[in-house]
N, C-alpha and C. Protein backbone atom coordinates (compact mmCIF):
# COMPACT_ATOMS: atom_id res chain seq x y z
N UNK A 1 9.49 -28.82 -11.45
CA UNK A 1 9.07 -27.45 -11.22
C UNK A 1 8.94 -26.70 -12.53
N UNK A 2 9.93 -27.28 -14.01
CA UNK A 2 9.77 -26.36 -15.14
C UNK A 2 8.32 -26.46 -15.19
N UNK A 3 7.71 -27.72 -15.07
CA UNK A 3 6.16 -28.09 -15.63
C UNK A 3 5.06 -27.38 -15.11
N UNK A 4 5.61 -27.15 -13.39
CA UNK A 4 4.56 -26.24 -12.74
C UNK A 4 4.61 -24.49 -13.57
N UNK A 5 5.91 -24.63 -13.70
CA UNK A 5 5.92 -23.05 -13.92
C UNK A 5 5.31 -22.76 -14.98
N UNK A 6 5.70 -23.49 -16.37
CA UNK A 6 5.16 -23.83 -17.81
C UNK A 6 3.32 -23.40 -17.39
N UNK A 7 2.93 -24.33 -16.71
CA UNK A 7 1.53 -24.43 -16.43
C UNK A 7 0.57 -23.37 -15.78
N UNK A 8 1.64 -22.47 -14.86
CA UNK A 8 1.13 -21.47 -14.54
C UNK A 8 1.43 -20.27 -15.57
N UNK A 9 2.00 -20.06 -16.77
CA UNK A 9 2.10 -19.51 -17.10
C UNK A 9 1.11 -19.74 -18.45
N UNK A 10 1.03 -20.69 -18.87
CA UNK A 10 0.06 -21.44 -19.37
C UNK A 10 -1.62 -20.87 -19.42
N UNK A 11 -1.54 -20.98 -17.73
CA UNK A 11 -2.81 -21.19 -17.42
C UNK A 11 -3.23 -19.43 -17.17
N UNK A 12 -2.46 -18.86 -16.73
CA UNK A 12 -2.99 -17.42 -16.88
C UNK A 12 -2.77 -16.85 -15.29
N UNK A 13 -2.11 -17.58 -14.10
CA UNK A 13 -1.66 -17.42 -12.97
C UNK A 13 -2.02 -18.44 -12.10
N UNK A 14 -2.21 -18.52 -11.21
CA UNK A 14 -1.74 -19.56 -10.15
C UNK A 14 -3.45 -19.98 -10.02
N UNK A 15 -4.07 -21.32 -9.90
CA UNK A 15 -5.05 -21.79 -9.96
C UNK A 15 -5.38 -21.99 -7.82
N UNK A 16 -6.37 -21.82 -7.62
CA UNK A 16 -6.99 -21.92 -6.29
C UNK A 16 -7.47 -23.53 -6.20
N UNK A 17 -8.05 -24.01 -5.11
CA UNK A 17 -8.68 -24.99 -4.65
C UNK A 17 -10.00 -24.88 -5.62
N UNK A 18 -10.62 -23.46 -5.64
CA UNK A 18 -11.78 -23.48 -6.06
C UNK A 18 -11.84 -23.56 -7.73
N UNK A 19 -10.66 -23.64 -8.29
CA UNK A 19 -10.46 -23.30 -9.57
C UNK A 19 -10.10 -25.03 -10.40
N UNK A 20 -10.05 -26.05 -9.01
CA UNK A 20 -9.63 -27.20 -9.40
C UNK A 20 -10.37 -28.05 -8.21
N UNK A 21 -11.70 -28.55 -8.24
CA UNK A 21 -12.27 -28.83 -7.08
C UNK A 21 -12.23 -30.53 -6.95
N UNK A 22 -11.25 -31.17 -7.23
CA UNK A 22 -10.92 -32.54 -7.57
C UNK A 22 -12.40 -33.18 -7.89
N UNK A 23 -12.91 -32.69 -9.42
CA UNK A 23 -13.88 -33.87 -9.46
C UNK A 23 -13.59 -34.60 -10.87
N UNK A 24 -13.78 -35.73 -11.28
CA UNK A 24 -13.49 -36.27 -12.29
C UNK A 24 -14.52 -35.85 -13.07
N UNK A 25 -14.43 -36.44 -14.63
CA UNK A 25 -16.29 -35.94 -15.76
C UNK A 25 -17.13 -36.07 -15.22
N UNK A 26 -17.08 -37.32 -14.51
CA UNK A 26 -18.47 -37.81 -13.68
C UNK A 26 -19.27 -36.93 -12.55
N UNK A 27 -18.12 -35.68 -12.15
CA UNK A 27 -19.05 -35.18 -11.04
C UNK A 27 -18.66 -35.75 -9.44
N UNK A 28 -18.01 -36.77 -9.65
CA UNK A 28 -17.47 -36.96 -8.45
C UNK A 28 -16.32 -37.09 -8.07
N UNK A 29 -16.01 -37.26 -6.44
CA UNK A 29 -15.03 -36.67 -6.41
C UNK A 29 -14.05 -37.70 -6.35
N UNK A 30 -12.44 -37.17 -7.11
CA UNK A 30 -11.58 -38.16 -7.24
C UNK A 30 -10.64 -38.06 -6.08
N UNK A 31 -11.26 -39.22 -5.27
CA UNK A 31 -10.10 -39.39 -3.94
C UNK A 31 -9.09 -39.97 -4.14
N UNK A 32 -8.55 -40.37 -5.03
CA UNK A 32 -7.12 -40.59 -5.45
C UNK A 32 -6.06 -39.62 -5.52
N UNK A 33 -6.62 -38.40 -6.12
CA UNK A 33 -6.19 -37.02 -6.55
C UNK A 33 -6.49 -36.42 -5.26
N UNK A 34 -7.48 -36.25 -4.18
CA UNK A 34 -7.74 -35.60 -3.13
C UNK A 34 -6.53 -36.06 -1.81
N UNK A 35 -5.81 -37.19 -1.87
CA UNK A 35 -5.32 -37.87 -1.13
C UNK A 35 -3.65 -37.65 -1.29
N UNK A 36 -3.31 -36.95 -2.40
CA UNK A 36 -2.03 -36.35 -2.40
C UNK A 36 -1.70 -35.18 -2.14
N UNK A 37 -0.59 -35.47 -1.73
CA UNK A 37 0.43 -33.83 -0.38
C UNK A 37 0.78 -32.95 -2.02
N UNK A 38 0.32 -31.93 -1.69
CA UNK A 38 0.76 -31.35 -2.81
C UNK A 38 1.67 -29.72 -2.06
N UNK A 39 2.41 -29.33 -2.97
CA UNK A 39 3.41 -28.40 -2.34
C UNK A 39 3.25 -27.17 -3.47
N UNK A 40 2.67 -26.02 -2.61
CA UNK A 40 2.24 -24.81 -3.13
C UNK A 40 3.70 -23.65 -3.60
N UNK A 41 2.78 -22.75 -4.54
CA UNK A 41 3.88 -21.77 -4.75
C UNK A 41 4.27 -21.15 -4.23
N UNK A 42 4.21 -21.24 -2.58
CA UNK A 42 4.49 -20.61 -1.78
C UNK A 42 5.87 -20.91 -0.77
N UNK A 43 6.11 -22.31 -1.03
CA UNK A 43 7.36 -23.54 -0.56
C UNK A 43 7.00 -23.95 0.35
N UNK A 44 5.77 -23.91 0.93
CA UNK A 44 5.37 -24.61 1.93
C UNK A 44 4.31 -26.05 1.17
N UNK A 45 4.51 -26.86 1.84
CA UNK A 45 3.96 -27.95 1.96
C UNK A 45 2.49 -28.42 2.35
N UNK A 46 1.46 -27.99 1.76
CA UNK A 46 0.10 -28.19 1.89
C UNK A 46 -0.27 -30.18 2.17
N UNK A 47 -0.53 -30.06 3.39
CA UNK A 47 -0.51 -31.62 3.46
C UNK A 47 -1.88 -32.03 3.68
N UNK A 48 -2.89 -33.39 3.62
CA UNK A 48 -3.93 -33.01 3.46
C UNK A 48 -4.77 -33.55 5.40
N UNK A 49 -3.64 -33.45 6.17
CA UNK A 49 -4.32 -33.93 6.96
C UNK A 49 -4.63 -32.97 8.40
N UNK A 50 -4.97 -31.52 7.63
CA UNK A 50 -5.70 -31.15 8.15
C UNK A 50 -5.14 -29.62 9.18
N UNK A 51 -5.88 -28.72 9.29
CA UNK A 51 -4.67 -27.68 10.34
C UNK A 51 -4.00 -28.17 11.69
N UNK A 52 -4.71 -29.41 12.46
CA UNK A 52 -3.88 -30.09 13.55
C UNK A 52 -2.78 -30.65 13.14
N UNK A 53 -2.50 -30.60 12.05
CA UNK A 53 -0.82 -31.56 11.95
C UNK A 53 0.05 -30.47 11.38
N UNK A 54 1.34 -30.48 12.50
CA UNK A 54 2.38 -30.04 12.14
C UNK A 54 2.20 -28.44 12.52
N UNK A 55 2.64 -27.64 11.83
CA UNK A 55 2.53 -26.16 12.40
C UNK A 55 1.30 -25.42 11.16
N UNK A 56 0.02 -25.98 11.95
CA UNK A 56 -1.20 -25.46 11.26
C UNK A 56 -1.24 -26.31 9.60
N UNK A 57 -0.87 -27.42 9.61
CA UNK A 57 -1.19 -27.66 8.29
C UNK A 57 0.17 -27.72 7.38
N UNK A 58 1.28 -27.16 7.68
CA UNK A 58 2.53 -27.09 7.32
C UNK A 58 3.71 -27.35 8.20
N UNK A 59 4.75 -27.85 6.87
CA UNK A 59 5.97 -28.71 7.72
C UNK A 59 6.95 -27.45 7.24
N UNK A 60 7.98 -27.88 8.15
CA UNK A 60 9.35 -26.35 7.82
C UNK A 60 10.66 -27.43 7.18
N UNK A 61 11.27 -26.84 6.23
CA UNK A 61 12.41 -27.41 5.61
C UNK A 61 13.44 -26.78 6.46
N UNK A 62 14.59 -27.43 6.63
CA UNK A 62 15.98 -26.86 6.70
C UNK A 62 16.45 -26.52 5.69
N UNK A 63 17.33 -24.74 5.79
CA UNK A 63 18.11 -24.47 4.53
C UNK A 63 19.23 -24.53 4.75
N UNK A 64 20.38 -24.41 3.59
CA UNK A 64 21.60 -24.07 4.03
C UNK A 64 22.54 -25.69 4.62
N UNK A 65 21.61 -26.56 4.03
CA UNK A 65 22.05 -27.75 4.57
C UNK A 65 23.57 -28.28 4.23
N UNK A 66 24.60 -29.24 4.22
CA UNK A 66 25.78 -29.24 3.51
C UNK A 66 25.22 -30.31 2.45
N UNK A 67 24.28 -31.11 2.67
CA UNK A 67 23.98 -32.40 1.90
C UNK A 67 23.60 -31.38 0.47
N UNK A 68 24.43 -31.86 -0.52
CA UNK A 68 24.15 -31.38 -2.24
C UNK A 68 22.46 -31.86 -2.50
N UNK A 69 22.17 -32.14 -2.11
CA UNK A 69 20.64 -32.93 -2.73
C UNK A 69 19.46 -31.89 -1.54
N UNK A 70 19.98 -31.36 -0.23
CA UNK A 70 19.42 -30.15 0.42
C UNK A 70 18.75 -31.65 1.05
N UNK A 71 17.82 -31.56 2.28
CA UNK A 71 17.16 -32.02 3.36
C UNK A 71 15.94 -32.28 2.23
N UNK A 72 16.16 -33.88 2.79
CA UNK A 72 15.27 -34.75 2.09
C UNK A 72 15.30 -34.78 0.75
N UNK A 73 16.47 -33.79 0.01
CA UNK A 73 16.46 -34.00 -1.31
C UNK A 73 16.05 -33.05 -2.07
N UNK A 74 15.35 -32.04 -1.89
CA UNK A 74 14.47 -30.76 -1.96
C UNK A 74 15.11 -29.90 -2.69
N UNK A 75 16.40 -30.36 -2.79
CA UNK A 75 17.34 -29.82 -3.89
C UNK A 75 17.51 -30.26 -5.32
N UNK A 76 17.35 -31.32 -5.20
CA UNK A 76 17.90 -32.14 -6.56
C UNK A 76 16.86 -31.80 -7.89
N UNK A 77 16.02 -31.25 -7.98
CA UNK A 77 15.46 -31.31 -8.61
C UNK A 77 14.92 -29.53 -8.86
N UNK A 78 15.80 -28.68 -8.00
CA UNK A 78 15.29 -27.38 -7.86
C UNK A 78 15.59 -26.48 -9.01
N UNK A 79 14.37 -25.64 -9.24
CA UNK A 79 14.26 -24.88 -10.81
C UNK A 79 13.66 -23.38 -10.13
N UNK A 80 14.51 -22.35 -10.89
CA UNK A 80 14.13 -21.03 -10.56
C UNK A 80 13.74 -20.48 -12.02
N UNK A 81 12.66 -19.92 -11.60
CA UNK A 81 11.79 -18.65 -12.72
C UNK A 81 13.31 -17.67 -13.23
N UNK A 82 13.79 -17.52 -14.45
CA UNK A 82 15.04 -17.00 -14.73
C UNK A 82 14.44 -15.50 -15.76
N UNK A 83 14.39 -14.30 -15.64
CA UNK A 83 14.12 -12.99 -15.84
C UNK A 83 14.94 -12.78 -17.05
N UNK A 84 14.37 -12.58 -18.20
CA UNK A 84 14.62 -12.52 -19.69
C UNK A 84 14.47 -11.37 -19.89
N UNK A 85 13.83 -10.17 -19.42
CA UNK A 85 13.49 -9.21 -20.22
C UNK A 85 13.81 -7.66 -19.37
N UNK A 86 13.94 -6.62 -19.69
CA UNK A 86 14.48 -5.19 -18.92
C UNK A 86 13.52 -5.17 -17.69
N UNK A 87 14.29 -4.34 -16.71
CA UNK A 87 13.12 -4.05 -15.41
C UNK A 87 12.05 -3.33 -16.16
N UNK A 88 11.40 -2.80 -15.68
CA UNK A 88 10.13 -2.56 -16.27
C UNK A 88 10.64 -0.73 -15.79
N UNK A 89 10.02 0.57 -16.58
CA UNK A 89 10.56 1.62 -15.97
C UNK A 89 9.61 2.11 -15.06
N UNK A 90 10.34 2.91 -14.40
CA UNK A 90 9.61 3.41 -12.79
C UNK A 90 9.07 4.31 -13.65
N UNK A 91 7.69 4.04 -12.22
CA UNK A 91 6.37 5.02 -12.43
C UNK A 91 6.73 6.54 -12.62
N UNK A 92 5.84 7.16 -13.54
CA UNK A 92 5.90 8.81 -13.23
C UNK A 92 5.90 9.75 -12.11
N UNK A 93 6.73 10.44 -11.33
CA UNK A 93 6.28 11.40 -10.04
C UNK A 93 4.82 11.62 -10.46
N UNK A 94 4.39 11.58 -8.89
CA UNK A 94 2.64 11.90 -9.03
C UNK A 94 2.70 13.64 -8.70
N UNK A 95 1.85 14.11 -10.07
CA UNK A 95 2.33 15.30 -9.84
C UNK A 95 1.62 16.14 -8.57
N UNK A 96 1.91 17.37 -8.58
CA UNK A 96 1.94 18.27 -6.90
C UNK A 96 0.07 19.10 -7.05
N UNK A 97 -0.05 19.15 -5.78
CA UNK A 97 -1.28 19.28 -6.00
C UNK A 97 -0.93 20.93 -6.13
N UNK A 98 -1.53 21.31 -6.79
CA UNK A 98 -1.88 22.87 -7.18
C UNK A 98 -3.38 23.46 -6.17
N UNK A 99 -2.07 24.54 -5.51
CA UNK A 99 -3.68 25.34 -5.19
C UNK A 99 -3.79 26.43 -5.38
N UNK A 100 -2.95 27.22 -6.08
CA UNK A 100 -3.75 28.47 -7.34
C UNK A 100 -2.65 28.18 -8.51
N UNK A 101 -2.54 29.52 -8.90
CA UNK A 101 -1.58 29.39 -10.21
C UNK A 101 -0.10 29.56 -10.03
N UNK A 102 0.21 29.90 -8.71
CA UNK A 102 1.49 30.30 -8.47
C UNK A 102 2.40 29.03 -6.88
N UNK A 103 1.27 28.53 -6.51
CA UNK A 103 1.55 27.89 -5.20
C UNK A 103 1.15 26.40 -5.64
N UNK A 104 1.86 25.70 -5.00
CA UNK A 104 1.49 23.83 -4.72
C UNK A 104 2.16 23.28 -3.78
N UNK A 105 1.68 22.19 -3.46
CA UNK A 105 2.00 21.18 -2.59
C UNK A 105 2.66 19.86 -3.02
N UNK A 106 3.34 19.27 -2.04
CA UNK A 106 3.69 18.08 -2.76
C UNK A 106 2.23 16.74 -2.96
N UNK A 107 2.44 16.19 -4.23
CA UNK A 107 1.38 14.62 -4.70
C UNK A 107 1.23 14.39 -2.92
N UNK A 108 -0.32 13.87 -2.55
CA UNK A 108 -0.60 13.44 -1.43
C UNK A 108 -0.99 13.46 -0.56
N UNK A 109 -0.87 15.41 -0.81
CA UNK A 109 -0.80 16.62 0.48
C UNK A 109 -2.21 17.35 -0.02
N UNK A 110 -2.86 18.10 1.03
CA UNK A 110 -4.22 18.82 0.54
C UNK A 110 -3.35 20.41 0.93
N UNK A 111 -4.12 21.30 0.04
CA UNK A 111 -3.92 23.17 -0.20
C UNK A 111 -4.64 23.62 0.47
N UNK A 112 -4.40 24.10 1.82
CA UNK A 112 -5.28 24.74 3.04
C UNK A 112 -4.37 26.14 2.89
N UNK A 113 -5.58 27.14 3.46
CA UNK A 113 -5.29 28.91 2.95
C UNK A 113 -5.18 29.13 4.20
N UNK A 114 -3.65 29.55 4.25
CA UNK A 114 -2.92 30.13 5.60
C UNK A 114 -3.29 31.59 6.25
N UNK A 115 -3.76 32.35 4.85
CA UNK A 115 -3.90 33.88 4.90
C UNK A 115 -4.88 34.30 3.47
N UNK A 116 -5.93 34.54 4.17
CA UNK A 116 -6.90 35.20 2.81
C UNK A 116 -7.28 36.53 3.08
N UNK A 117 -8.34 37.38 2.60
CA UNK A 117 -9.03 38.74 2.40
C UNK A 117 -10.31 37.71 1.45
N UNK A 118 -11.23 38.22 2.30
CA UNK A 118 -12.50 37.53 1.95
C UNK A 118 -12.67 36.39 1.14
N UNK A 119 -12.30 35.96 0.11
CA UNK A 119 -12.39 34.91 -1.02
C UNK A 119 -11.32 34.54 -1.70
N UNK A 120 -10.24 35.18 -1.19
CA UNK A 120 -9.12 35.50 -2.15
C UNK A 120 -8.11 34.80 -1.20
N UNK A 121 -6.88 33.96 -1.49
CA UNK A 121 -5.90 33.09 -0.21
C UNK A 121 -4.96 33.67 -1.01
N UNK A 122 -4.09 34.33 0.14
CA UNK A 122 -2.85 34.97 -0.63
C UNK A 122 -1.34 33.90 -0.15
N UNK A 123 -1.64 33.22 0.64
CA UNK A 123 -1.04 32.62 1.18
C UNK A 123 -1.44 30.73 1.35
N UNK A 124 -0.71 29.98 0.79
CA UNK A 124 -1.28 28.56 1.31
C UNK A 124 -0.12 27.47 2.02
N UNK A 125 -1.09 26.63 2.91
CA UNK A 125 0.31 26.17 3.22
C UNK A 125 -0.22 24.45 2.78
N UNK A 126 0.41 23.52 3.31
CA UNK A 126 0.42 21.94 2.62
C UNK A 126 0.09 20.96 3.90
N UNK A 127 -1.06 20.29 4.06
CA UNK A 127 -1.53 19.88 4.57
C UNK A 127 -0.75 17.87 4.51
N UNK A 128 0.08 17.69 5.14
CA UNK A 128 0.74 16.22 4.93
C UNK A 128 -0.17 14.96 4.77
N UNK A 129 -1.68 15.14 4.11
CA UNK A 129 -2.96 13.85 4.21
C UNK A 129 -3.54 14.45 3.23
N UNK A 130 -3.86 13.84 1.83
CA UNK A 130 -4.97 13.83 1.00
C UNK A 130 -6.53 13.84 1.87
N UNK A 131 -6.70 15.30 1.09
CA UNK A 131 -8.54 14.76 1.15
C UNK A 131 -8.66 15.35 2.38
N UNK A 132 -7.61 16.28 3.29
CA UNK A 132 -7.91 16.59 4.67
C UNK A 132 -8.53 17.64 5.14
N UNK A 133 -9.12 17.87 6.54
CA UNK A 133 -9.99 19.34 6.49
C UNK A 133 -9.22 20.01 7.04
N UNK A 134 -9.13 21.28 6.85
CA UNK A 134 -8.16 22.32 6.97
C UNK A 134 -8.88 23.42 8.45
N UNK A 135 -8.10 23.28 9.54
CA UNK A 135 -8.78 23.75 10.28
C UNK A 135 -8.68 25.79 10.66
N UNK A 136 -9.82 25.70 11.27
CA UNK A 136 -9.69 27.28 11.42
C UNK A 136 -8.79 28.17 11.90
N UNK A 137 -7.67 27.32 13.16
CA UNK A 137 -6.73 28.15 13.37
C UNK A 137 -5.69 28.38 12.47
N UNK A 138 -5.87 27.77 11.11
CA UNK A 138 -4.61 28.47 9.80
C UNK A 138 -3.43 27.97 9.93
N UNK A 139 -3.32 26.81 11.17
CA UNK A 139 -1.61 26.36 11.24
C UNK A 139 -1.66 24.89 11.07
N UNK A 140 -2.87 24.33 11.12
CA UNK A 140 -3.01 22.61 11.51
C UNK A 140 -4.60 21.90 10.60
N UNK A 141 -4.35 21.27 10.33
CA UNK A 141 -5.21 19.99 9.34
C UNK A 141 -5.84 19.03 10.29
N UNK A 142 -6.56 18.62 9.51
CA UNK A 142 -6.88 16.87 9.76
C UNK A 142 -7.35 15.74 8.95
N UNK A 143 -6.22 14.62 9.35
CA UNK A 143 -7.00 13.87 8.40
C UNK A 143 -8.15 13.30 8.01
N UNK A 144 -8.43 13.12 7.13
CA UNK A 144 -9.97 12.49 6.41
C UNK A 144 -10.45 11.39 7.69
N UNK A 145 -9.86 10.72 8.20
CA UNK A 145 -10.18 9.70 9.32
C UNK A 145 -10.97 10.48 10.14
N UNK A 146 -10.55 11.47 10.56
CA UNK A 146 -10.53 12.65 11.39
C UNK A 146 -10.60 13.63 11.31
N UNK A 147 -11.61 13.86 10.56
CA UNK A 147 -12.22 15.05 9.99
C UNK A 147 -12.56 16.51 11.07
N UNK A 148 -13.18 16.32 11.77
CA UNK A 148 -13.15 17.21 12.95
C UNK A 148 -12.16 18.08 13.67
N UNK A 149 -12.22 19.18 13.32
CA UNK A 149 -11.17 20.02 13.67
C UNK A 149 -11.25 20.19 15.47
N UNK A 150 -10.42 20.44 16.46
CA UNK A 150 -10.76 20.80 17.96
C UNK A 150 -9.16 21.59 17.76
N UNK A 151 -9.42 23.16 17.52
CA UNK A 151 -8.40 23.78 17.46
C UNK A 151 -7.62 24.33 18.55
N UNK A 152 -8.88 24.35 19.94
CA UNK A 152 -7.88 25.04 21.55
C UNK A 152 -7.25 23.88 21.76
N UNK A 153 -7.87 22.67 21.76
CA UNK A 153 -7.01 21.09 22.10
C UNK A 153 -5.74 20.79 20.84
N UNK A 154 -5.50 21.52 19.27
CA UNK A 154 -4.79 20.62 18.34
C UNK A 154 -5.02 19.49 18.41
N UNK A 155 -5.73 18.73 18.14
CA UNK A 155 -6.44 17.59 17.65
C UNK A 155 -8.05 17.79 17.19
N UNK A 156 -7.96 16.22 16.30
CA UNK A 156 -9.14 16.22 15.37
C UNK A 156 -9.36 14.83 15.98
N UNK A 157 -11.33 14.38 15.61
CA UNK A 157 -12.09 13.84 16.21
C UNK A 157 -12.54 13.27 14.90
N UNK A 158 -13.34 12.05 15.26
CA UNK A 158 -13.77 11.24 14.25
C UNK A 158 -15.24 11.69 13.99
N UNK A 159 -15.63 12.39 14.88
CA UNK A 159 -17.29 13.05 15.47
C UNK A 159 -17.20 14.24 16.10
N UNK A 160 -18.39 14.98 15.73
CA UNK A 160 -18.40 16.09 17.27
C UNK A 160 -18.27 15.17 18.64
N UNK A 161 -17.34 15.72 19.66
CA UNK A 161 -18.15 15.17 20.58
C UNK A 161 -17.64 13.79 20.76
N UNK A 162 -16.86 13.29 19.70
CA UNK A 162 -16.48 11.92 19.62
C UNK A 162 -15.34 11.56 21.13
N UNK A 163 -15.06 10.80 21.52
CA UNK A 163 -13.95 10.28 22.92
C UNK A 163 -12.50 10.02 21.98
N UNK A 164 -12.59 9.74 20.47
CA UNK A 164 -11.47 9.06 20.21
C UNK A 164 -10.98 10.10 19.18
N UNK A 165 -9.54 10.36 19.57
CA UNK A 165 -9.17 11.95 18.45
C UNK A 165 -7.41 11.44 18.71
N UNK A 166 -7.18 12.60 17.08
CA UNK A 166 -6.11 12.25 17.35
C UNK A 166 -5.11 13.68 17.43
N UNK A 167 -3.77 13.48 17.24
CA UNK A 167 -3.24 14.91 17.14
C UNK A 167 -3.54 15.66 15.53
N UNK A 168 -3.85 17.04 15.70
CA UNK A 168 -3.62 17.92 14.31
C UNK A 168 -2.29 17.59 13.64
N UNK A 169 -2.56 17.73 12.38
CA UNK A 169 -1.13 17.71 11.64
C UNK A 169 -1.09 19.16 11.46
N UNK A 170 0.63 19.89 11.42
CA UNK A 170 0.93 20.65 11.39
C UNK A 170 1.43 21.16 9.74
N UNK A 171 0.59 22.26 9.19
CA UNK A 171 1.05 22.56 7.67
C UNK A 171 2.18 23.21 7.35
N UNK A 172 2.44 23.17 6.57
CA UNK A 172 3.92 23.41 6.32
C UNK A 172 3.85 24.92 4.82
N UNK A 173 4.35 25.80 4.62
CA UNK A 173 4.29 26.38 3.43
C UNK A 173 4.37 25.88 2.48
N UNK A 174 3.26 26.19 1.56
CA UNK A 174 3.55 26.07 -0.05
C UNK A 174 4.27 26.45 -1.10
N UNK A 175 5.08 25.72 -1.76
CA UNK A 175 6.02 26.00 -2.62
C UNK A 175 5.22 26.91 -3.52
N UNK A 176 5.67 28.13 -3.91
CA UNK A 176 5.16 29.41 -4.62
C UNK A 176 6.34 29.55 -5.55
N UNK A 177 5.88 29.56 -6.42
CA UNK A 177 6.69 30.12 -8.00
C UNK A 177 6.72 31.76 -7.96
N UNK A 178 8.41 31.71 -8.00
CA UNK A 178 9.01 33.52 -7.32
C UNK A 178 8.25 34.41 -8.73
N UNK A 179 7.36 35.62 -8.40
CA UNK A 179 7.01 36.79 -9.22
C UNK A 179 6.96 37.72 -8.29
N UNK A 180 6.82 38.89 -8.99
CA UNK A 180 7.02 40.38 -8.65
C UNK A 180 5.27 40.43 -7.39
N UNK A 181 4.71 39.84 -7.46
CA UNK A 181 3.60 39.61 -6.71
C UNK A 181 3.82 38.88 -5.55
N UNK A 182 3.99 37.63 -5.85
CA UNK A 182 4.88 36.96 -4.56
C UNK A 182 5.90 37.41 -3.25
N UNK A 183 6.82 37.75 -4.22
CA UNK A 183 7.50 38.54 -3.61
C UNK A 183 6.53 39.83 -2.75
N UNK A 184 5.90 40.46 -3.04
CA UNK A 184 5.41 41.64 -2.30
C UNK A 184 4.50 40.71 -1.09
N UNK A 185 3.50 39.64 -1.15
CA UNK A 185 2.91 40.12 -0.29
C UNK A 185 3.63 38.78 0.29
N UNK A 186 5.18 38.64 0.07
CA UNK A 186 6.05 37.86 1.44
C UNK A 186 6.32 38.93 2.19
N UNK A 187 7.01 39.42 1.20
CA UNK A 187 7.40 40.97 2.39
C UNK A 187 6.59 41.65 3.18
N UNK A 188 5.26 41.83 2.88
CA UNK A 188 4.36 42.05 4.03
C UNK A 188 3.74 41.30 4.67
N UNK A 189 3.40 39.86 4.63
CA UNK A 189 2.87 39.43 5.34
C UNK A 189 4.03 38.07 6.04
N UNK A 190 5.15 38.13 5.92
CA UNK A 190 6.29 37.38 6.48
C UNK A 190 6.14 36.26 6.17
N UNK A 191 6.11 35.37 5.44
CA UNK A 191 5.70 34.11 5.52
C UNK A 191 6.68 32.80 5.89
């Protein structure tokens, strides 16, 4: 197994059927090499006689055996990939979607306007689906799948008119960064 591993590491990752199509220089094919059970990186046993044998093409080992050498031996010779170097560090938080200068949502979520005055959203709330349409009754979304708002029913449709819909998602308030502005139009408009 060091040799397989050596080789895949070697080789630049794990080689396919199509990447090794058993032919010798000549172009043809070497049934010598085509005629051996070969056992994938997967621990299953690729055998060559076909998906009717065995369970689709593969045999099952016993684990946990008491025999030191493991069932059929499957032990004696066993080699594990051994981890030399630091975990790797976790990804950056994906940052929050912004929907003006004072309000956002969490990474993921779309900025639908709970409360506006003509052009202006004084209020937003957070839509739980990227990319979603924000429907007219001001309390509920939909996802991109389901684009179609049906606001007397709360649910969204894949079509006008479509048979197959699902429920609205319900928005939630947007986290707003506290100012002397904020503050005022919570107090009047309750949020």
């Amino acid at each position: 197994m060091d040799d397989a591993f050596d080789f895949i590491v070697r080789n630049g990752g794990i080689d396919t059927e199509e990447d090794y199509p058993y032919t010798a220089k000549e172009g043809k094919c070497d049934l010598a090499k085509k005629a051996h059970t070969v056992v994938s990186i997967d621990g299953f046993e690729d055998v060559p006689w076909g998906p009717g044998w065995g369970e689709g093409g593969y045999i099952r080992m016993e684990r946990n055996v008491t025999a030191r050498a493991g069932k059929c031996g499957i032990a004696m010779f066993a080699s594990y990939p051994v981890k030399t170097g630091p975990n790797p560090k976790p990804a950056p938080p994906a940052p929050e979607e912004k929907c003006d200068r004072y309000s956002s949502c969490p990474a993921g979520s779309t900025c639908c306007c709970t409360y506006g005055v003509r052009s202006v959203c004084l209020a937003w709330g957070c839509c739980p689906a990227e990319g979603a349409t924000c429907c007219r009754d001001r309390a509920t979304c939909c996802p991109s799948e389901y684009p179609v708002c049906n606001a007397g029913k709360r649910t969204c449709g894949k079509s006008k008119g479509s048979p197959y819909s699902v429920d609205a998602l319900p928005r939630t308030p947007a986290k707003r960064q506290r100012t002397a502005v904020s503050e005022l139009v919570d107090s009047i408009f309750s949020i």
